[in-house]
N, C-alpha and C. Protein backbone atom coordinates (compact mmCIF):
# COMPACT_ATOMS: atom_id res chain seq x y z
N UNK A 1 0.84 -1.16 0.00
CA UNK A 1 0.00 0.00 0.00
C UNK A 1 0.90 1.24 0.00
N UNK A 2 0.31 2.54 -0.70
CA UNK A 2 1.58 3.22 -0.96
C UNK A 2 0.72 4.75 0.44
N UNK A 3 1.99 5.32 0.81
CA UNK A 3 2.14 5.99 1.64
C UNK A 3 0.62 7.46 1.31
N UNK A 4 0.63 7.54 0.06
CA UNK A 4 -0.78 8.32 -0.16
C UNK A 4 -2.10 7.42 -0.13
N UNK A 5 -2.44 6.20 0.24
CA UNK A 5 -3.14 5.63 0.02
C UNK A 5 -3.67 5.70 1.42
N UNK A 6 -2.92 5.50 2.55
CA UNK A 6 -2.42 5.33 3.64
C UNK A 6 -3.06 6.31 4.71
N UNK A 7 -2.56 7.26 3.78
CA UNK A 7 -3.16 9.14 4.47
C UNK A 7 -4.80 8.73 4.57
N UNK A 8 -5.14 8.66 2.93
CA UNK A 8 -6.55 8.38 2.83
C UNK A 8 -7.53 7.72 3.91
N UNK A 9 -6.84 6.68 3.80
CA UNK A 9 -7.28 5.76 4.81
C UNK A 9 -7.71 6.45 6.42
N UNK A 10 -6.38 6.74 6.60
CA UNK A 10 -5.80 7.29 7.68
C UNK A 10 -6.97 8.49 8.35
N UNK A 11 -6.92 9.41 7.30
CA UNK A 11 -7.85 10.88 7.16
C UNK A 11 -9.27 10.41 7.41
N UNK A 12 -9.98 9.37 6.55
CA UNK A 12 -11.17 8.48 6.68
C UNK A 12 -11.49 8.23 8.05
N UNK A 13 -10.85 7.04 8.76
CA UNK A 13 -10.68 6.85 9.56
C UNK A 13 -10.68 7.86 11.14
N UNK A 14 -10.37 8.81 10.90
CA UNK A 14 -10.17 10.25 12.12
C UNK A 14 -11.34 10.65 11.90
N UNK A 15 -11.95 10.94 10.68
CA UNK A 15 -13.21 11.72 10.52
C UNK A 15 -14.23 10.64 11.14
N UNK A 16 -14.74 9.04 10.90
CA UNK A 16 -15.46 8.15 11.03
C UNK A 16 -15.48 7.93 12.62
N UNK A 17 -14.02 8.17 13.60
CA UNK A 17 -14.57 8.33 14.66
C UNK A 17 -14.16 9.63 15.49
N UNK A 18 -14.09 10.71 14.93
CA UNK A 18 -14.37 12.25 15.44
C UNK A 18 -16.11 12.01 15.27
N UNK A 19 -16.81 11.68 14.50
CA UNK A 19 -18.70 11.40 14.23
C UNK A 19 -18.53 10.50 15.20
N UNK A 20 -18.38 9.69 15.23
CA UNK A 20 -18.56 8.64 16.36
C UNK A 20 -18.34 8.96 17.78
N UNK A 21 -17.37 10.23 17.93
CA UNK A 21 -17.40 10.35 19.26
C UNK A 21 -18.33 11.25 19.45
N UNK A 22 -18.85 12.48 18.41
CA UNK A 22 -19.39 13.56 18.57
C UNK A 22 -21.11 12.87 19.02
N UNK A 23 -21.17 11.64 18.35
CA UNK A 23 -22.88 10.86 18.32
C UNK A 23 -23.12 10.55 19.85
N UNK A 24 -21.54 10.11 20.42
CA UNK A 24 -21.97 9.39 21.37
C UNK A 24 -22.17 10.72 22.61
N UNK A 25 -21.29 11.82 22.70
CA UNK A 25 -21.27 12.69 23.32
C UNK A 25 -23.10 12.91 23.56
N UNK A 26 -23.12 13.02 22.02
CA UNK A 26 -24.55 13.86 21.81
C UNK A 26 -25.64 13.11 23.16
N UNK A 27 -25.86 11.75 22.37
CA UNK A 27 -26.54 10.32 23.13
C UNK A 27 -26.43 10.56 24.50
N UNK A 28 -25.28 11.12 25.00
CA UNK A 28 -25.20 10.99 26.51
C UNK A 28 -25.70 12.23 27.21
N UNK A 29 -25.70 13.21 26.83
CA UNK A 29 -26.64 15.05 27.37
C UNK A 29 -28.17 14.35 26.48
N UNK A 30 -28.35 13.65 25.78
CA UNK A 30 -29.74 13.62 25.38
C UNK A 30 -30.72 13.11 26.05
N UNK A 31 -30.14 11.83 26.66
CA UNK A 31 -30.82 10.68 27.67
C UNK A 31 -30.27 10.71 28.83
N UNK A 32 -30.15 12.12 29.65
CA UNK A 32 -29.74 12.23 30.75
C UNK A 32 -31.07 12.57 31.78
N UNK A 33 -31.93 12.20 32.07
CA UNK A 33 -32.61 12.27 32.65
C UNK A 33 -32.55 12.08 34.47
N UNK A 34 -31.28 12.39 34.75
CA UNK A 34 -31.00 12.44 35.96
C UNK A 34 -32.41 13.67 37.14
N UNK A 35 -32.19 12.91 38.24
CA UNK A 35 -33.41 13.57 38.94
C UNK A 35 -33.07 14.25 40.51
N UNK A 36 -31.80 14.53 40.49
CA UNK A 36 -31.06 15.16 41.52
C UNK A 36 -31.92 15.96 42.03
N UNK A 37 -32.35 15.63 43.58
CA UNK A 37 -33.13 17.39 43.95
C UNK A 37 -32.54 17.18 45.39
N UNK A 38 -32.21 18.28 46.38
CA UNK A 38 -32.07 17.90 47.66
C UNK A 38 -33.25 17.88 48.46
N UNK A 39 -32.93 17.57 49.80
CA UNK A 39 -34.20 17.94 50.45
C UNK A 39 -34.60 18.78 50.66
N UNK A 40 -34.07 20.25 51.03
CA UNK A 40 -34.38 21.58 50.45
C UNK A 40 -35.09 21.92 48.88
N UNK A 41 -34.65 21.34 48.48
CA UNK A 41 -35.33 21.48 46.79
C UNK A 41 -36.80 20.42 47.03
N UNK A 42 -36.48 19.45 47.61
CA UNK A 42 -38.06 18.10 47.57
C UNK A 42 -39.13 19.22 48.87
N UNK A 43 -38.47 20.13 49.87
CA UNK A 43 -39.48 20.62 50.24
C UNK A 43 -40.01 21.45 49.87
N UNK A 44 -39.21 22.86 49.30
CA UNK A 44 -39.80 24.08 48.62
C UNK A 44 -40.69 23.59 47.28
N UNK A 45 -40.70 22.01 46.25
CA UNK A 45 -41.38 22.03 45.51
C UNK A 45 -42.94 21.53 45.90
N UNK A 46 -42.66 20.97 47.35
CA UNK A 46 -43.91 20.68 47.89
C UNK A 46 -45.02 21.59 48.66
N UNK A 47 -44.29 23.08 48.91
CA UNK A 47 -45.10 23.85 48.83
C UNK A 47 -45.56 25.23 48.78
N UNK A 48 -46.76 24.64 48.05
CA UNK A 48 -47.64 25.56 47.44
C UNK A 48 -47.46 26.98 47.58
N UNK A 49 -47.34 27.43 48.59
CA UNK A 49 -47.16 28.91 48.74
C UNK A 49 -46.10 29.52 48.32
N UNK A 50 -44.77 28.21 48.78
CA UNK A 50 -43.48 28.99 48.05
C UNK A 50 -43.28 28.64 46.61
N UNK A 51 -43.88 28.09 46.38
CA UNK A 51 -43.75 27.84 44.56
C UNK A 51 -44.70 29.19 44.24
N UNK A 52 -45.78 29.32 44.74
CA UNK A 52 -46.74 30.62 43.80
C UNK A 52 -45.22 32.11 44.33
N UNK A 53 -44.55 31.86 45.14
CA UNK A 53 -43.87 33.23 45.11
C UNK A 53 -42.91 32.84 44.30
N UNK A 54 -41.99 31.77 44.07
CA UNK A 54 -41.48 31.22 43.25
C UNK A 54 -41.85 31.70 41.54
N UNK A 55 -42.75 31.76 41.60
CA UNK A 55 -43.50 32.10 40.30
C UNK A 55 -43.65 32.86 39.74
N UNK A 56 -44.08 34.21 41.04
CA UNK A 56 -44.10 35.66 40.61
C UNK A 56 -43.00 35.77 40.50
N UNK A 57 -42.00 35.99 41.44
CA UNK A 57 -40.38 36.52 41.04
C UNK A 57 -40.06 36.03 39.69
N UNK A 58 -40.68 34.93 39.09
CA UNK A 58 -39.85 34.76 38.12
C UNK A 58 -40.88 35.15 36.68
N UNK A 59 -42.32 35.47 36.99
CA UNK A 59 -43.02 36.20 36.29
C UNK A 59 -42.27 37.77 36.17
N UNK A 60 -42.24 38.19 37.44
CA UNK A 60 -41.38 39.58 37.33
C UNK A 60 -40.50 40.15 36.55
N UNK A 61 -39.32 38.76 36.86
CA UNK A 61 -38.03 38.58 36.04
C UNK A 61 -38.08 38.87 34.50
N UNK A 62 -39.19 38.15 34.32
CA UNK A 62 -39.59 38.01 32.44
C UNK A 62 -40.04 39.34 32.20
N UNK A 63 -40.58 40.08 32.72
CA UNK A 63 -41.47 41.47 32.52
C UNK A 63 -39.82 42.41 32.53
N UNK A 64 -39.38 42.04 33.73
CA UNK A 64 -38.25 43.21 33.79
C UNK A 64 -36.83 43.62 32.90
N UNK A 65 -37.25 44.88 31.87
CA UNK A 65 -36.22 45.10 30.77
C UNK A 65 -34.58 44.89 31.31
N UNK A 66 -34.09 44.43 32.58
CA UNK A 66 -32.63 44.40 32.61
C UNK A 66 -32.24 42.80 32.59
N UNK A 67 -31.31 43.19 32.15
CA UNK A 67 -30.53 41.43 31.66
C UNK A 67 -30.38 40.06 32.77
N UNK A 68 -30.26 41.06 33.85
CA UNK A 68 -30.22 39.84 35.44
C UNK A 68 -31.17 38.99 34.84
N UNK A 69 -31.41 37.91 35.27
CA UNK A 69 -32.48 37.15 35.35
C UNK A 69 -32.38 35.90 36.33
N UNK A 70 -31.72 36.21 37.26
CA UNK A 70 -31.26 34.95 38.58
C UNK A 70 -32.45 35.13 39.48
N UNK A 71 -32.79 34.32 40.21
CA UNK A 71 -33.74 33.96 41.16
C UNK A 71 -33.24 33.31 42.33
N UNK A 72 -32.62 34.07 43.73
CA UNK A 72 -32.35 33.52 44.68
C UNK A 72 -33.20 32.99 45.64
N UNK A 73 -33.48 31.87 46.00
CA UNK A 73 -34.42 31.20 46.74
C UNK A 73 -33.51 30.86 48.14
């Protein structure tokens, strides 16, 4: 096999798994369905009152023309 044949190959080969790694990357942020919450997070979503203020602040947020948009809880 001659040394330009080789490259070809070679070049083929880098591209076939640069896609292959980029698919699998992808595959793995796609089907991440991880469900991390603490218990601080499992209580404030349980209630009601602090989620409706939860809500406005962040109704607010959307209304308000400056760029911040963080929500400290």
């Amino acid at each position: 096999m001659t040394s330009n044949k080789r490259k070809k190959i070679d070049n083929w080969l880098s591209i076939f798994f640069g896609a292959l790694a980029i698919l699998a990357i992808k595959s793995i942020f796609d089907s991440d369905d991880s469900k991390i919450v603490s218990k601080k997070g499992r209580k404030i979503l349980q209630d009601k009152e602090k989620m409706a203020e939860i809500n406005e602040l962040i109704k607010k947020a959307e209304k308000s023309s400056s760029k911040i948009n963080e929500i400290c809880i």
